[in-house]
C-alpha atoms as a PDB file:
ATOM      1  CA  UNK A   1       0.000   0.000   0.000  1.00  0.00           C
ATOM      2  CA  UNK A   2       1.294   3.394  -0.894  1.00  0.00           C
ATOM      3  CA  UNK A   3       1.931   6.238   1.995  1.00  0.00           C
ATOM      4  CA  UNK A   4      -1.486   8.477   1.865  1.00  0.00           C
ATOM      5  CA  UNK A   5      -0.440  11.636   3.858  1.00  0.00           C
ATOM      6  CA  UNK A   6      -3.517  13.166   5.092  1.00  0.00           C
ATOM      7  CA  UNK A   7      -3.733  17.373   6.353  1.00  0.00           C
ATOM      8  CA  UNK A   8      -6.255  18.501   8.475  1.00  0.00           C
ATOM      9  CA  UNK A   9      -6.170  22.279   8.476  1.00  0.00           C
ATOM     10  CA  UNK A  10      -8.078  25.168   8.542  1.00  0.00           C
ATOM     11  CA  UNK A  11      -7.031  28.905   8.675  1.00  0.00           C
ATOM     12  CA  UNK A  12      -8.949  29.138  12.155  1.00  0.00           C
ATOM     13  CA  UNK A  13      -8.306  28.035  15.263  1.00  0.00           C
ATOM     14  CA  UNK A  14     -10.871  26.780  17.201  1.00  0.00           C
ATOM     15  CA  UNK A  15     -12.636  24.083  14.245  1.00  0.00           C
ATOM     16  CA  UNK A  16     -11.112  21.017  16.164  1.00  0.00           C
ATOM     17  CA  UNK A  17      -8.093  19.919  13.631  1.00  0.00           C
ATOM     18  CA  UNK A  18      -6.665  18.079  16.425  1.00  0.00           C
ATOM     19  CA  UNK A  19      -9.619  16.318  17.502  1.00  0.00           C
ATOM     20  CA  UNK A  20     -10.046  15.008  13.943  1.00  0.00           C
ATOM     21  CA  UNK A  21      -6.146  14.244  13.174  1.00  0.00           C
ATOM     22  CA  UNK A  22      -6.047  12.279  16.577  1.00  0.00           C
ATOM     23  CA  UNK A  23      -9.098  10.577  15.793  1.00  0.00           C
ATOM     24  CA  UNK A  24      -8.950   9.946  11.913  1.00  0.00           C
ATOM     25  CA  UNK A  25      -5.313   8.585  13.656  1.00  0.00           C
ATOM     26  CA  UNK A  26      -7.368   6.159  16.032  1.00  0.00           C
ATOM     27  CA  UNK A  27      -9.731   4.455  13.029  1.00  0.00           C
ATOM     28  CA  UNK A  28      -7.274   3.641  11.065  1.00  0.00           C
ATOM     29  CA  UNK A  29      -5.232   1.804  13.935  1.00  0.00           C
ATOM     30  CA  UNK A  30      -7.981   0.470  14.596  1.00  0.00           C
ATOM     31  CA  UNK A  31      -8.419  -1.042  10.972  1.00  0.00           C
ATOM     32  CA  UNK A  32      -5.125  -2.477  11.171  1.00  0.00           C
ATOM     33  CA  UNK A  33      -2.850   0.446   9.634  1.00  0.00           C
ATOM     34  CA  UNK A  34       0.401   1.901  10.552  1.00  0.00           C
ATOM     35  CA  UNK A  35      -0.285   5.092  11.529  1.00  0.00           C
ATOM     36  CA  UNK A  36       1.555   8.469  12.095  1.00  0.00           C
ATOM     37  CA  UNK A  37       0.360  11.379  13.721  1.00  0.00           C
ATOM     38  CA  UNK A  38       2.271  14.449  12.458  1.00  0.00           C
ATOM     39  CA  UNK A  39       1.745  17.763  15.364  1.00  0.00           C
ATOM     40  CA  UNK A  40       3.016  20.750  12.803  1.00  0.00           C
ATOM     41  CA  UNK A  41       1.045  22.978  15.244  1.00  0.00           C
ATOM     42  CA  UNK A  42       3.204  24.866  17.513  1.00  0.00           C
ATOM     43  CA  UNK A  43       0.633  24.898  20.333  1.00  0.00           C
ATOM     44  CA  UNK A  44       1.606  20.811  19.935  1.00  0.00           C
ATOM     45  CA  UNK A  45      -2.037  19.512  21.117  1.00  0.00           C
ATOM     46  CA  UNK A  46      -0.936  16.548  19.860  1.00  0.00           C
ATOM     47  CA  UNK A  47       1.661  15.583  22.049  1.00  0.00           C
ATOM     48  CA  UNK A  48       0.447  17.063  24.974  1.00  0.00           C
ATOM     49  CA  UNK A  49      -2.755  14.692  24.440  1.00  0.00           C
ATOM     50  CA  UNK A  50      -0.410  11.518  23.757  1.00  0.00           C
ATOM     51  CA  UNK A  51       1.821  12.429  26.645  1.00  0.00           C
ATOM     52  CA  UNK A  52      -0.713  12.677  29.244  1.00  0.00           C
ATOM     53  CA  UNK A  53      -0.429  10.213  32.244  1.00  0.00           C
ATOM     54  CA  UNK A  54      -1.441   6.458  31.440  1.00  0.00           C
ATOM     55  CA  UNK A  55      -1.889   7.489  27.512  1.00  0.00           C
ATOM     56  CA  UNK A  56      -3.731   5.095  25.798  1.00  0.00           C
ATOM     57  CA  UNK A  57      -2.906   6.412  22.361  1.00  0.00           C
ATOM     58  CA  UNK A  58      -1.249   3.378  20.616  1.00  0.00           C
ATOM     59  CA  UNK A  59       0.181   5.012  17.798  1.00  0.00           C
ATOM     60  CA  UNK A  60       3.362   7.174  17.184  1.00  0.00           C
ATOM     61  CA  UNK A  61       2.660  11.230  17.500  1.00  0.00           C
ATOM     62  CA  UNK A  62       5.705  13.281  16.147  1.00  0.00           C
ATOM     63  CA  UNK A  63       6.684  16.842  16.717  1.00  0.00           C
ATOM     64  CA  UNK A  64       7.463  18.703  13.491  1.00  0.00           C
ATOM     65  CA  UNK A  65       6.290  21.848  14.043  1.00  0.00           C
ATOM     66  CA  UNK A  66       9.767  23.836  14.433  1.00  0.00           C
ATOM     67  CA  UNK A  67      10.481  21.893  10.851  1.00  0.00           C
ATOM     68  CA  UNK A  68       9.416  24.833   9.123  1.00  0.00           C
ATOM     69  CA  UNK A  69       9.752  24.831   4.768  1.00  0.00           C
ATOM     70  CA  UNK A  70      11.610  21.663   5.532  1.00  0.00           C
ATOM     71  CA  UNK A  71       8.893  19.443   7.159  1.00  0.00           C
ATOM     72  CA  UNK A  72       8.347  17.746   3.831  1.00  0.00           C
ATOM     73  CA  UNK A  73      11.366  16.521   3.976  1.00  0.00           C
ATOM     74  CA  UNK A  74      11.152  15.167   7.740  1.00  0.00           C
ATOM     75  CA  UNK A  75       7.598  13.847   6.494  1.00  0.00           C
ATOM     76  CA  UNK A  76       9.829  11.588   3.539  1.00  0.00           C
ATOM     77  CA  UNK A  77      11.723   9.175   6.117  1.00  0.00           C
ATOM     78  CA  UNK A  78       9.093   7.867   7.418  1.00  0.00           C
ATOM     79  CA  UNK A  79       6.892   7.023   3.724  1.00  0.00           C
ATOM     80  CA  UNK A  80       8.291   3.752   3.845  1.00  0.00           C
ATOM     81  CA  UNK A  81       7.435   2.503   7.940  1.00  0.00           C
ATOM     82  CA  UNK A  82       3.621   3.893   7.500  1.00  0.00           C
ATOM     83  CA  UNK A  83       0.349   3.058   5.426  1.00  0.00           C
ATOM     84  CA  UNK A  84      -0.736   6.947   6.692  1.00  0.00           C
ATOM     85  CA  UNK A  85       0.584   9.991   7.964  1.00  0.00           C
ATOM     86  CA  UNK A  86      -1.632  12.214   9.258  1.00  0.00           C
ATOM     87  CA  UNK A  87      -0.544  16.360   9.909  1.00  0.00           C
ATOM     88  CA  UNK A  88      -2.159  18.526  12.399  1.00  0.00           C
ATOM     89  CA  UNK A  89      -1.272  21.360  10.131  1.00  0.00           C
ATOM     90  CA  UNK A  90      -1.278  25.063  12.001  1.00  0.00           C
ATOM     91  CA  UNK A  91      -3.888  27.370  12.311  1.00  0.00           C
ATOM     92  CA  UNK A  92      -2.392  29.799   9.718  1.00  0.00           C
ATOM     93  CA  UNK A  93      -1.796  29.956   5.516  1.00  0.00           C
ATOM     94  CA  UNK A  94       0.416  32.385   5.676  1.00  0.00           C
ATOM     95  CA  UNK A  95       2.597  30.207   7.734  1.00  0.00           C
ATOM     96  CA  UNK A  96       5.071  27.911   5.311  1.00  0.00           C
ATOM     97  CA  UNK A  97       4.377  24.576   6.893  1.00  0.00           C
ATOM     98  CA  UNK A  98       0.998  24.771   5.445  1.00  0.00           C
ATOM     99  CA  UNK A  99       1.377  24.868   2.035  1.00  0.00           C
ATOM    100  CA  UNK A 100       4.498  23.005   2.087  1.00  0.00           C
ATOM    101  CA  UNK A 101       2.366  20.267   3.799  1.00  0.00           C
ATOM    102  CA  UNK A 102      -0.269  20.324   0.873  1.00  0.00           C
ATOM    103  CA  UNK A 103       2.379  20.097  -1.830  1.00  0.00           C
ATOM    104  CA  UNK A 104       3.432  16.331  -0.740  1.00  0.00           C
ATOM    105  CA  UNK A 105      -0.496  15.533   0.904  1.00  0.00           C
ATOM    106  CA  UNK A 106      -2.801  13.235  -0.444  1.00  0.00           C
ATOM    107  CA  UNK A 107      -5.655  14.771   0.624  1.00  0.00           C
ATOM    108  CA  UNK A 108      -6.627  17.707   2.686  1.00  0.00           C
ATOM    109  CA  UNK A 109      -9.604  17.565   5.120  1.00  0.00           C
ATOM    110  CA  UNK A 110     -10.577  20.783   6.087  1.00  0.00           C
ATOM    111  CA  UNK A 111     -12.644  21.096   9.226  1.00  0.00           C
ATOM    112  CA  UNK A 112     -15.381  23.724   9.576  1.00  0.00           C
ATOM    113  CA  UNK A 113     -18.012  24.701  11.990  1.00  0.00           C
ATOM    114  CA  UNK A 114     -21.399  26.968  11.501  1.00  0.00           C
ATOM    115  CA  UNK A 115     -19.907  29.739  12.811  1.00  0.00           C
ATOM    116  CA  UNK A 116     -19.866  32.253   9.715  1.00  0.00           C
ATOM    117  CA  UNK A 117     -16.067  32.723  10.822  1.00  0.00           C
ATOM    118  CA  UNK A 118     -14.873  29.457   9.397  1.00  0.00           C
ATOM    119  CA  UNK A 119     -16.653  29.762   6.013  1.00  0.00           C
ATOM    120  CA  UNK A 120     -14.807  32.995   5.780  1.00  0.00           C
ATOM    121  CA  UNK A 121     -11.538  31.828   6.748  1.00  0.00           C
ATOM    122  CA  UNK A 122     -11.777  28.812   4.444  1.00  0.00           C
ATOM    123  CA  UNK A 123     -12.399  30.929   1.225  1.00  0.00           C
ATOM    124  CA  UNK A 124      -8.368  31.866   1.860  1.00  0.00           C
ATOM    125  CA  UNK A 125      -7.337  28.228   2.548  1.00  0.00           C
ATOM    126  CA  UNK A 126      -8.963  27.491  -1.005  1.00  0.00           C
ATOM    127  CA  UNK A 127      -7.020  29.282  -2.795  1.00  0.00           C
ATOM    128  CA  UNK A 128      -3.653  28.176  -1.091  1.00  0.00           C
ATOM    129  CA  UNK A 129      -4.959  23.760  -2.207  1.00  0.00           C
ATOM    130  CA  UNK A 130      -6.041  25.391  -5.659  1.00  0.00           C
ATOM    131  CA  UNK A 131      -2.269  26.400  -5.386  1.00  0.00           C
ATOM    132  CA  UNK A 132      -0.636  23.473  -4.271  1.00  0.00           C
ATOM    133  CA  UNK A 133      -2.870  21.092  -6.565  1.00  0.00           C
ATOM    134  CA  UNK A 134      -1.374  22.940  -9.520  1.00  0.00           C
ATOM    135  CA  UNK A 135       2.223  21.434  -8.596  1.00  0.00           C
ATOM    136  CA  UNK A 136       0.525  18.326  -6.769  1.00  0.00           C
ATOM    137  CA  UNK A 137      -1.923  16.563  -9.308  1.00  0.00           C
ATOM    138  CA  UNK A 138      -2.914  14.357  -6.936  1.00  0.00           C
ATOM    139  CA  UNK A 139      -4.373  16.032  -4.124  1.00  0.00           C
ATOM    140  CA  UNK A 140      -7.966  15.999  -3.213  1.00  0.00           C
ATOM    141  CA  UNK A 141      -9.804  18.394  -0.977  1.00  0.00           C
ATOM    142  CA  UNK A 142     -12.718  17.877   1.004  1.00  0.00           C
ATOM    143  CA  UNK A 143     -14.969  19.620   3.802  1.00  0.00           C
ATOM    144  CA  UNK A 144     -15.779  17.768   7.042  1.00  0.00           C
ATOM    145  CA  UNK A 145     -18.434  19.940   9.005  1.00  0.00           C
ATOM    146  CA  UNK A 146     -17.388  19.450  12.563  1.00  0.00           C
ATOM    147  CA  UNK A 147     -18.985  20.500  16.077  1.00  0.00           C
ATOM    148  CA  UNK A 148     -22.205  20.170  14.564  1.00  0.00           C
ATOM    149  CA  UNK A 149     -25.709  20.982  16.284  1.00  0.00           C
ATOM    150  CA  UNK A 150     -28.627  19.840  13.874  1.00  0.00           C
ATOM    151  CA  UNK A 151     -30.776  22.387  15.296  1.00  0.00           C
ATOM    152  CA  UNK A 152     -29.324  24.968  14.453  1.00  0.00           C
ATOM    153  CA  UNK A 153     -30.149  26.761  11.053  1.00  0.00           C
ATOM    154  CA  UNK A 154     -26.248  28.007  10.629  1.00  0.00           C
ATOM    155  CA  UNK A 155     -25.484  23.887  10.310  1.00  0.00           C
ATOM    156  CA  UNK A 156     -28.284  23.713   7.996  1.00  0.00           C
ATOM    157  CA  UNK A 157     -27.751  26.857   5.791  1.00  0.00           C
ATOM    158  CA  UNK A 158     -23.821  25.884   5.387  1.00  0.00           C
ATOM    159  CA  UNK A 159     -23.916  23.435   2.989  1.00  0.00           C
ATOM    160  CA  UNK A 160     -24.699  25.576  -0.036  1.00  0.00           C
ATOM    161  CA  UNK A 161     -21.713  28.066   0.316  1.00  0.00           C
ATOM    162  CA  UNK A 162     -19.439  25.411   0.705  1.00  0.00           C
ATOM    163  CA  UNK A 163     -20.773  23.612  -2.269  1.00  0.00           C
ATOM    164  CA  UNK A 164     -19.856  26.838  -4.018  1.00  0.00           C
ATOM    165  CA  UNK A 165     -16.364  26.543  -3.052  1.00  0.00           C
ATOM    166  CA  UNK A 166     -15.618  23.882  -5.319  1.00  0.00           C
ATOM    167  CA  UNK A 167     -14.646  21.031  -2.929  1.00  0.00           C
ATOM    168  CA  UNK A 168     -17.234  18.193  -1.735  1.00  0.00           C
ATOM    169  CA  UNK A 169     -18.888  18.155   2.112  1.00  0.00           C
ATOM    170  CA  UNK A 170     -18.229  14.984   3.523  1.00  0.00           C
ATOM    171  CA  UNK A 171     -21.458  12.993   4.312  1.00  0.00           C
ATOM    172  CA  UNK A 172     -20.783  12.008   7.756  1.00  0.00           C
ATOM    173  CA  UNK A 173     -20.926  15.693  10.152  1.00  0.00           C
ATOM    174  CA  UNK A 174     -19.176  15.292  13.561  1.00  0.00           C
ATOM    175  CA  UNK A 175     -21.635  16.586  16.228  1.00  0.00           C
ATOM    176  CA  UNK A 176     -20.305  18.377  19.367  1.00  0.00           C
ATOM    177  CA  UNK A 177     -19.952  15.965  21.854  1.00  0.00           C
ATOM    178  CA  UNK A 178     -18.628  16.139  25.738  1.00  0.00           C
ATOM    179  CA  UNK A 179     -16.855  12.818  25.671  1.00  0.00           C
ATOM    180  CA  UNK A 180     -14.120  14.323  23.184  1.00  0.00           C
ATOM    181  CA  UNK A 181     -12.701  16.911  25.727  1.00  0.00           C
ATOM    182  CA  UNK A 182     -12.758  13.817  28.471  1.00  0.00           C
ATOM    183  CA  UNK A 183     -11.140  11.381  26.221  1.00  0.00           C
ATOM    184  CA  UNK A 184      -8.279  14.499  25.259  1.00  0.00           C
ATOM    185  CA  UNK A 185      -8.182  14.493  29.367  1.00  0.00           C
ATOM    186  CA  UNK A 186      -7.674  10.917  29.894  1.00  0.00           C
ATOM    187  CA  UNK A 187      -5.063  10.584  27.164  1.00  0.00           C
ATOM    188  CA  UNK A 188      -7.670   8.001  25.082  1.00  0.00           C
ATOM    189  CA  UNK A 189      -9.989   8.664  22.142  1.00  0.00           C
ATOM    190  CA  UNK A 190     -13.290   8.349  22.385  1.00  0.00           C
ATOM    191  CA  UNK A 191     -12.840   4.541  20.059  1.00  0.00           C
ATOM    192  CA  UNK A 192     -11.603   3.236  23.512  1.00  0.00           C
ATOM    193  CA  UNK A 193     -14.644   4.722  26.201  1.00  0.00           C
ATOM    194  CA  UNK A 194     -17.468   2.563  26.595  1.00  0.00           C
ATOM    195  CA  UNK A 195     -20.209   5.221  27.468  1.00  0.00           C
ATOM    196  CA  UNK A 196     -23.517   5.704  25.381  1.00  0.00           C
ATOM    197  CA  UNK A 197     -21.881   9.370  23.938  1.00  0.00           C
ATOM    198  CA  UNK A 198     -18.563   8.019  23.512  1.00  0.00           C
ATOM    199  CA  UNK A 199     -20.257   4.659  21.380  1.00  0.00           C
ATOM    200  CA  UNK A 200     -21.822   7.120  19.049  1.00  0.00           C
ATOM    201  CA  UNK A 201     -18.911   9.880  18.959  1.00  0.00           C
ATOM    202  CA  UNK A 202     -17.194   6.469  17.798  1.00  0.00           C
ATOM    203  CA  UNK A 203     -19.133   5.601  14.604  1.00  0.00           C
ATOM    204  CA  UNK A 204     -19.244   8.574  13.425  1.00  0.00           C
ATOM    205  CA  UNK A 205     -15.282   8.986  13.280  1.00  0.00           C
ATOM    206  CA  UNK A 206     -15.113   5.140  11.922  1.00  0.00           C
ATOM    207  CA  UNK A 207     -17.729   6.543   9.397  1.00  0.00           C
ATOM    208  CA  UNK A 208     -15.941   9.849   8.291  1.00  0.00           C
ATOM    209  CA  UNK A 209     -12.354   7.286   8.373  1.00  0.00           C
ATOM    210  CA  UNK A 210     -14.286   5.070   5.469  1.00  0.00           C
ATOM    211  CA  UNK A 211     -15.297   7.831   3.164  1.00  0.00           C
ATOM    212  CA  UNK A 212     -11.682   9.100   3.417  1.00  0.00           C
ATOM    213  CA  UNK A 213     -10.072   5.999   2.705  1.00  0.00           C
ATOM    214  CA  UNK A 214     -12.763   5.659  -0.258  1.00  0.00           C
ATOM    215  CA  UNK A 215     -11.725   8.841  -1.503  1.00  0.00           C
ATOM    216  CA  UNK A 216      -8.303   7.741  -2.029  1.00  0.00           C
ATOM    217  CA  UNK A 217      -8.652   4.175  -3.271  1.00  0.00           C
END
C-alpha cells in the first residue's frame, strides 16, 4: 500500500483539527494500519494529548512543528514505515508549513463549523490547495463539518456556500460531543470509552475514516 499523507487544516483556530487528526489517527489503527500522527502545530495539542499520564494512544505522535519549509522533507523518512501519515497542520496559511504540507499531501480535510467565521476563513485556505494542486496533481480536498448541532439553522444553511467553493462536504458531520474533551483528558480517544456518547462519537469517526479511505482508493 502506498503512503497516503492526510492534512487537516483550517485557517482558524478553534474548528477542532486536532480532535479530527487524533481521531482519523485512532480508526485507522484500529483497521489495522500503521499510523503516524504528524503535530506541525506549535501549540503541539498533539503531544500534549499523547503524553498525558497512562496514555492510551497506541500510535506514534511526532513533533514537526519547528520543521518549518523543511517538514516535507522530515515527512519523507518515514513514507516507507507507514500506510498513513496524518498532519495537524497550524492554524495559519500564511505560515510555510501549510502549504508546504499540501504540496506532498494526499488529501486535505478541512474542518469547519457553523460559525460564519470558518466559512470565511476557508475561502483563503482554497485558494492556497487550488495552489498546491497545480504542482501536486494528486491532491484531493474535502470539507468535514465538525462540532455540529442539527438544530441549528447556521449547520443547515452551510452546505450551499461550501458547495460553491468547489470542494465536496463529507457525508458524515461530527456533532459536538462532551466525551471528546474527556477522552483528550484521559489521554484516550473516544474509540476506547465505553459510554452511550462516547459509542456514538465512535461511529461517526469510523464513518468519516471510510469515506476518506474511499476517496483515495
Amino acid at each position: 500500500m502506498e503512503t497516503e499523507i492526510i492534512a487537516v487544516t483550517q485557517q482558524k483556530g478553534g474548528v477542532g483539527k486536532s480532535t479530527i487528526a487524533m481521531h482519523l489517527g485512532a480508526a485507522f489503527h484500529e483497521k489495522e494500519k500503521k499510523v503516524l500522527l504528524v503535530d506541525a502545530d506549535g501549540q503541539n495539542t498533539l503531544i500534549r494529548w499523547s503524553s498525558t499520564a497512562k496514555s492510551g494512544i497506541l500510535f506514534p505522535v511526532v513533533n514537526l512543528a519547528e520543521a518549518g519549509a523543511q517538514i516535507h522533507r522530515e515527512i519523507k523518512k518515514f513514507i516507507n514505515d507507514y500506510d498513513f501519515i496524518i498532519v495537524d497542520c497550524p492554524p495559519s496559511i500564511t505560515e510555510k508549513i501549510s502549504g508546504v504540507v499540501l504540496l506532498a499531501a494526499s488529501i486535505a480535510v478541512v474542518p469547519i463549523s457553523s460559525s460564519p467565521a470558518d466559512y470565511w476563513s476557508s475561502v483563503g485556505l482554497v485558494k492556497l490547495i487550488l495552489q498546491a494542486q497545480t504542482m501536486n496533481k494528486a491532491l484531493q480536498a474535502v470539507f468535514l463539518l465538525n462540532k455540529t448541532d442539527k438544530r441549528r439553522m447556521l449547520t443547515r444553511e452551510l452546505k450551499r456556500p461550501l458547495e460553491k467553493l468547489g470542494f465536496p462536504l463529507l457525508k458524515t458531520q461530527i456533532p459536538t460531543r462532551e466525551c471528546y474533551k474527556q477522552a483528550m483528558a484521559l489521554g484516550k480517544t473516544v474509540l476506547q470509552m465505553s459510554d452511550r456518547s462516547a459509542q456514538l462519537a465512535g461511529a461517526e469517526i469510523r464513518a468519516c475514516a471510510n469515506e476518506i479511505a474511499a476517496l483515495l482508493k
